[in-house]
Structure formats: C-alpha cells, structure tokens
Protein backbone atom coordinates (compact mmCIF):
# COMPACT_ATOMS: atom_id res chain seq x y z
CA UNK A 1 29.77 100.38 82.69
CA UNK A 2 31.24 97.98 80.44
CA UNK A 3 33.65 101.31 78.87
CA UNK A 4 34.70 101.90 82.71
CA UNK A 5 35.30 98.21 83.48
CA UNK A 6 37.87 98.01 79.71
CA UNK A 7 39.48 101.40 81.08
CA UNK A 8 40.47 99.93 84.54
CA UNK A 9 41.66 97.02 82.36
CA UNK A 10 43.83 98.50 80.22
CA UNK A 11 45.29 100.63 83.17
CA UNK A 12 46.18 97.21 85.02
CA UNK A 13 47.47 95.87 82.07
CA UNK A 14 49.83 98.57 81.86
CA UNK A 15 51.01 99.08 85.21
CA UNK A 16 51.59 95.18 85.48
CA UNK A 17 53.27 95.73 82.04
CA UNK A 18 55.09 98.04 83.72
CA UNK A 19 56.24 96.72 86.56
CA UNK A 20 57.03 93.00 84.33
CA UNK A 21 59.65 95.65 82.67
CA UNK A 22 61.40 97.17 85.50
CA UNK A 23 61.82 93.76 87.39
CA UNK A 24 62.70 92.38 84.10
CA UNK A 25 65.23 95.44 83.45
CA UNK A 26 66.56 95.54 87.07
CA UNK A 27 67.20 91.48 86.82
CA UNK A 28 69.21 91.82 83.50
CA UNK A 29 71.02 94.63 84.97
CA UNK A 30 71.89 92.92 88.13
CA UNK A 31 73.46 90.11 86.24
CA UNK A 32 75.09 92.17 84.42
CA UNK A 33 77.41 93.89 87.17
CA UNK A 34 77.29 90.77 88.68
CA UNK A 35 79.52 89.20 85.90
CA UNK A 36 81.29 92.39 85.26
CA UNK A 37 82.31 92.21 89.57
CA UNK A 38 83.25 88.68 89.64
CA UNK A 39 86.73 89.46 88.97
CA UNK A 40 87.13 91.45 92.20
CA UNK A 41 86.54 88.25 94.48
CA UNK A 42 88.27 86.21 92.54
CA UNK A 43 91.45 86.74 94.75
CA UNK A 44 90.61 85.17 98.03
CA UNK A 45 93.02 86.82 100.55
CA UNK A 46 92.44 84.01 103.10
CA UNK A 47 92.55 80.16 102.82
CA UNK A 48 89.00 78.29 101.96
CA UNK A 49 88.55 75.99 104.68
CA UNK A 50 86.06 72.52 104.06
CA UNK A 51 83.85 72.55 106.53
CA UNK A 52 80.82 69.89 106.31
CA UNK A 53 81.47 69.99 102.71
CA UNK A 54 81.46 73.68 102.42
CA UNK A 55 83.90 76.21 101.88
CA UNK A 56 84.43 78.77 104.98
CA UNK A 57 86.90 81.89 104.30
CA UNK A 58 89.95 82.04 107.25
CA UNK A 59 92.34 84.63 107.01
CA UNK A 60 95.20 84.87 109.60
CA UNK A 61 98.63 87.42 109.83
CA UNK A 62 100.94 87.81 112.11
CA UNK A 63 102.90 85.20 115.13
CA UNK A 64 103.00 85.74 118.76
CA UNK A 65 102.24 84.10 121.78
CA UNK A 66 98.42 85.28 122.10
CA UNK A 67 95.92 84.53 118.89
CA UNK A 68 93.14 86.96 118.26
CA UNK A 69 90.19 85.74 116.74
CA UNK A 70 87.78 88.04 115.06
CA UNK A 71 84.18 87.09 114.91
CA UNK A 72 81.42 89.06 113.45
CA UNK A 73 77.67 89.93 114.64
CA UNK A 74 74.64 89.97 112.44
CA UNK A 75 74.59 91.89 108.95
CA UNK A 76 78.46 92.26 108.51
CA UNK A 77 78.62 91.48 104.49
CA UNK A 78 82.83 91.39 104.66
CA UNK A 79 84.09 90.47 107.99
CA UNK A 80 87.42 90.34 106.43
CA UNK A 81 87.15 94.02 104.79
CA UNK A 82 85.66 94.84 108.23
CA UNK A 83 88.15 93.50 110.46
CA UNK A 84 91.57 93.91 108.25
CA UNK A 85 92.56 97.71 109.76
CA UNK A 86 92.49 96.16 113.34
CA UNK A 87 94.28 92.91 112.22
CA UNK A 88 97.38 95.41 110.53
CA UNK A 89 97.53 96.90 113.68
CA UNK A 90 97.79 93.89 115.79
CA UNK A 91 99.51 91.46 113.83
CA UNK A 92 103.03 92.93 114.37
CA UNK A 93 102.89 91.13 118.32
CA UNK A 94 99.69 88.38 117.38
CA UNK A 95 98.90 85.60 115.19
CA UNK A 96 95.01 87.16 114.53
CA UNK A 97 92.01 85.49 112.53
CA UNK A 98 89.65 86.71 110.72
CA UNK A 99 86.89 83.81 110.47
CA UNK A 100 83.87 84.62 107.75
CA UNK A 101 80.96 82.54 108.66
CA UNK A 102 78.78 80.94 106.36
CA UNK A 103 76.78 83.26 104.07
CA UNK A 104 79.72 86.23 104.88
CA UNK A 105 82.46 87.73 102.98
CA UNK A 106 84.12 85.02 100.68
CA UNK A 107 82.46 82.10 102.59
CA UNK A 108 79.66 80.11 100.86
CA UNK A 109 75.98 80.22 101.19
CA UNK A 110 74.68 77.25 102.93
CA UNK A 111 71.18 75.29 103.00
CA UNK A 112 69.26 75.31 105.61
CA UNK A 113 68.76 76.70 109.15
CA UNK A 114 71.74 77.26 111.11
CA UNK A 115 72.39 74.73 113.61
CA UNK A 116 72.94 77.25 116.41
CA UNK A 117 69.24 78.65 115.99
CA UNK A 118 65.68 77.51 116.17
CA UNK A 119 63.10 78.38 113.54
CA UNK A 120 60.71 80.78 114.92
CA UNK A 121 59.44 84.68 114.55
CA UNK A 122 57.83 84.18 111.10
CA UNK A 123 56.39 87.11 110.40
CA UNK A 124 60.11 88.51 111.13
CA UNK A 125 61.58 85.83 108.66
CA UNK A 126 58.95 86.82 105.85
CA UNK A 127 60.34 90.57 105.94
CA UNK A 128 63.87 89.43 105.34
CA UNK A 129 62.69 87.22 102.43
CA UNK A 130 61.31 90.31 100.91
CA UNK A 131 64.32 92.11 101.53
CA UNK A 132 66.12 88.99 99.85
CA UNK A 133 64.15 88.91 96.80
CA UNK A 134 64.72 92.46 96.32
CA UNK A 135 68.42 91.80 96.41
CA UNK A 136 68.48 88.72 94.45
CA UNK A 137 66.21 90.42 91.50
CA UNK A 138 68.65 93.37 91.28
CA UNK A 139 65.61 95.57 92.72
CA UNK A 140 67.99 97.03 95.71
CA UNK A 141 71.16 97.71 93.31
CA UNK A 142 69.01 99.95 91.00
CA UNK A 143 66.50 101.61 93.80
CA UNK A 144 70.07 102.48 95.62
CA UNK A 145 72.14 103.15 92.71
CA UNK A 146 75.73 102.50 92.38
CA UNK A 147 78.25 104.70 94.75
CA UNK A 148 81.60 106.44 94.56
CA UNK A 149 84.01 104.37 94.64
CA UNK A 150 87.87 106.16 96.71
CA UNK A 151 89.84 102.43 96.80
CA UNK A 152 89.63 98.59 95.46
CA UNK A 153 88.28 97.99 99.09
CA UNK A 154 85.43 99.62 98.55
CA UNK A 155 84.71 98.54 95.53
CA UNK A 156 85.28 94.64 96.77
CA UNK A 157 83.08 95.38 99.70
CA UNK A 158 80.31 96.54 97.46
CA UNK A 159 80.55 93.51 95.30
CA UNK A 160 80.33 90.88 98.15
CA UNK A 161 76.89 93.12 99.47
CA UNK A 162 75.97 92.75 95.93
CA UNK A 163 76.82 88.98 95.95
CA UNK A 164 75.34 88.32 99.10
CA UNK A 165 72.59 90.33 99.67
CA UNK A 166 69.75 89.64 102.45
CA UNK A 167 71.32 85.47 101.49
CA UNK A 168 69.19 82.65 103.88
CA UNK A 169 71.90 82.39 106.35
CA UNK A 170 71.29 86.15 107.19
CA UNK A 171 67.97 85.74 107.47
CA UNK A 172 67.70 82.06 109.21
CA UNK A 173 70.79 83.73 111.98
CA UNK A 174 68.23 87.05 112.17
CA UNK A 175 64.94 85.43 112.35
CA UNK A 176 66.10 83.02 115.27
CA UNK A 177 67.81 85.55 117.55
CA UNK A 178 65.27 84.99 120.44
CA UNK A 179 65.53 81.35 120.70
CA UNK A 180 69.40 82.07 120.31
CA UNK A 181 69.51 83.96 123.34
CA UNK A 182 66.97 82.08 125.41
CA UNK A 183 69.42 78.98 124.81
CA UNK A 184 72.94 81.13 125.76
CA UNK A 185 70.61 82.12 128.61
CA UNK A 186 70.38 78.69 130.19
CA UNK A 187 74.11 78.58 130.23
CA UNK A 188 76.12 80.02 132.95
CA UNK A 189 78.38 83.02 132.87
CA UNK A 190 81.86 82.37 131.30
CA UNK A 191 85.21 82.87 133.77
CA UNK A 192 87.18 83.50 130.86
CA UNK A 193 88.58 86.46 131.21
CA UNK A 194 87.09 89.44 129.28
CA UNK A 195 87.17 92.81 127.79
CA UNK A 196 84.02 94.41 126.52
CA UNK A 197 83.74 97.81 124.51
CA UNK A 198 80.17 98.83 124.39
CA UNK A 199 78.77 102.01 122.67
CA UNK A 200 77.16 104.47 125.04
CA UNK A 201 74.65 105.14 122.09
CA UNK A 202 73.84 101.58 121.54
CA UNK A 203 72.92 101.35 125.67
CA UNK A 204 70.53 104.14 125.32
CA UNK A 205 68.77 102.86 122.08
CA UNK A 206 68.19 99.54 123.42
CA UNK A 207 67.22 100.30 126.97
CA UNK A 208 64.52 102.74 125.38
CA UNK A 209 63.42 100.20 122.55
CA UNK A 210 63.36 97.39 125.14
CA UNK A 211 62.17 98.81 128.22
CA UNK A 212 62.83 96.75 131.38
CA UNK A 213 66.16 95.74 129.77
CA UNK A 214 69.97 97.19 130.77
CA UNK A 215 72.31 96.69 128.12
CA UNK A 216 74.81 97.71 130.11
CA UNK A 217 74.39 95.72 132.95
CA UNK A 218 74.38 93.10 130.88
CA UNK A 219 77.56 93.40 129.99
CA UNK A 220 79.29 94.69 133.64
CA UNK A 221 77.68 91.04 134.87
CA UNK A 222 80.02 89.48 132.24
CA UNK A 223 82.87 91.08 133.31
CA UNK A 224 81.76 90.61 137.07
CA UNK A 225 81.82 86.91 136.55
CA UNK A 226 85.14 87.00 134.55
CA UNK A 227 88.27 86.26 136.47
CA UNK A 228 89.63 88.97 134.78
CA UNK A 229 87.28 91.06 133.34
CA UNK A 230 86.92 95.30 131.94
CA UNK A 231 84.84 97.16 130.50
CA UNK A 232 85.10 100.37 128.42
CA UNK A 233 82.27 102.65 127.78
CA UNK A 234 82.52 104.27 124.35
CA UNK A 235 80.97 107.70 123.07
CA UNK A 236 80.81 105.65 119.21
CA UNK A 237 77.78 104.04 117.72
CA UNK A 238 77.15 100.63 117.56
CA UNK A 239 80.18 99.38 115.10
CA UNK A 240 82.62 100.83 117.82
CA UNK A 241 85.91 99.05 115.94
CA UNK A 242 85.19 101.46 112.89
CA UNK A 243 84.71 104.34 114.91
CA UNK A 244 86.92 104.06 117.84
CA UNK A 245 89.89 101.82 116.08
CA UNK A 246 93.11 103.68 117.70
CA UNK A 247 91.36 103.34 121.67
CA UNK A 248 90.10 99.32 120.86
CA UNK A 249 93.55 98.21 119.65
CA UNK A 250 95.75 100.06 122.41
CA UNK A 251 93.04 98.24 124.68
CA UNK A 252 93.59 95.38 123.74
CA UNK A 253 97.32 95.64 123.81
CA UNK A 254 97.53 96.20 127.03
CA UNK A 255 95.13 93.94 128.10
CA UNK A 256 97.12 90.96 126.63
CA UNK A 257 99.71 92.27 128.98
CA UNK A 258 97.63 91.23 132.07
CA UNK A 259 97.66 87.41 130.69
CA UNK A 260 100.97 87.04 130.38
C-alpha cells in the first residue's frame, strides 16, 4: 500500500512539475514578445486625451459639416484598427472620431468597475477572470500560437489583443450587461434620428438563444420612435461594418443628406 501511495506521489509531483514548467515557460515567453511588440504601439495615431486622470485614445480625420463618431461594442481589442477603413471612406465630406474606451486599443486600463454598470452575474465574471489569467500568463499566446502576418495592421492589431487580453474593463463591461440594459430600459426611446444596420444572422441567433425575445423588433421600435429613423437588414454576421463596408458607408452618405 505504502509502494502504491509513493507511486501516485511521484506521478503528482511530476505532473505539477510539469505544469510549474509550462506556466513558467509560457510566462517568460509572453514577456518576451511582449517587449519585442512594444515598438509597434509606440506610435499613437490619435491624440491621448486625460480623462479622470487617465489617458483615453481619440483619433479624428477629415472636416465637414456633420461629425461621425465611432463607438465600439463589447470585445473590440482596436476600435481604431477596426473602424479606420470606414473613417478613409468618410472623411473626404466628415470630421469622424474614432473614440477607444478605457481598456481598448491604445487607451489605458482602468481600476475598478465601470461607472455605467452594476456588479452582478458572478459566476459569469469568474469565467472571464479565467480567461484573463490565461491571457495575462502568456497561456492563450502559446495554446493559439502566433499567426501570419499580410500588413503592419495586422501585426499592430495582434499586439494590442496581446496587450490587452480578457483586461478588467472587459470583463467588469461583460459581466454587468444585464443591469446595463435593465437601466437603458427605464429610459425612454430616443427621437434622435437614426439609422440601424442589423445582421439577419445575428436576429436569428439571438431570437433562438433567447426565446421570447425579437432582436429585430427591437430595433424597428427605435427607428419607429426616431423622427427620422431606417433600418437596413443585412445578409452579414454580426460585425456587419467588416463585412458589408461598401453598402454601410454609401448608407450613411446618403442618409446625412436627409439632415441637411
């Protein structure tokens, strides 16, 4: 018994051995590639803006009598690499900004919960920690392996995700998205007037992972309450400004036309 009990020993000893290595390994590794990618962000392309003592990355390009704003949802690591082939294309006729939000792009990682949301969904919160660990340890980067790189974009892009990772403020923003939306909820609908592009695909995942919900709908009651309001049903998945760039921009060309 006492042989059996030092074999199972030994065999922990190793695989903990084992696994002290590879997160050991992996960590080194990380902060490695780390250093050898901070050059790439070294150029901000924006301006850092203070913002409660914090730096906040605003880009803007381009003059005209209408300002677009980009904002992005949850999970965008580079709004600014997201968002720059639809600023090139608007900018000749619009001032347009590209705001990163905390813990995006170039913009810095804040403490904290964000204001804007409400602690809650734990056991939600504790998945996204593990995701962040994973990230911060260099886990991820080695598990996933490095890609081929075709342009500097791409290889900036990769170094923010690196950077980043699953960082608090993604978490906190993900974690709190129900009390988010019970709060926008008690607010009534905007008048503002309003163009929506929503992915067909998107509609039929959500309606069938949230039954008794329209996302759709949703949307049409926006534009039903806007004083000038359309919207535009599109055959893309979810990110429909990556997929559907050419259609979103002349759309939004011509609906600047109607506020004139």
């Amino acid at each position: 018994m006492r042989k059996l009990l030092r074999v199972v020993r030994n065999i922990f000893l190793v695989l903990l051995a084992c696994i002290i290595l590879f997160v050991s390994g992996a960590f080194v590794y990380h902060r490695i590639k780390l250093s050898q990618e901070k050059p790439l962000l070294e150029n901000v392309p924006g301006q850092m803006v203070e913002v409660d003592g914090h730096n906040m990355h605003v880009y803007s390009e381009g003059q005209g009598d209408h300002t677009i704003v980009f904002l992005s949802g949850w999970g965008t690591t580079s709004p600014y690499q997201d968002f720059l082939p639809m600023t090139k294309e608007l900018s000749g006729e619009n001032k347009v900004v590209i705001i990163e939000k905390f813990g995006y792009g170039y913009s810095d990682e804040v403490p904290g919960e964000r204001e804007a949301y409400v602690a809650s969904e734990k056991k939600e919160k504790l998945v996204y920690s593990g995701f962040n660990i994973l990230c911060k340890l260099g886990i991820m980067r080695v598990l996933v392996g490095t890609p081929e790189f075709e342009t500097e974009d791409d290889k900036i892009r990769y170094a923010l995700e690196q950077k980043e990772g699953m960082n608090k403020n993604f978490i906190s923003e993900n974690s709190n998205t129900v009390e988010s939306i019970d709060e926008i909820l008690t607010m009534p609908l905007p008048t503002t007037p309003t163009l929506q592009f929503v992915s067909k695909q998107t509609n039929e995942i959500s309606n069938r992972e949230f039954p008794g919900t329209d996302w759709m709908a949703a949307h049409q009651e926006l534009v039903d309450a806007s004083v000038n309001g359309k919207l535009v049903e599109l055959e893309s998945s979810h990110y429909v400004y990556r997929y559907e760039q050419d259609t979103i921009v002349s759309g939004i060309k011509e609906f600047l036309k109607t506020l004139c």
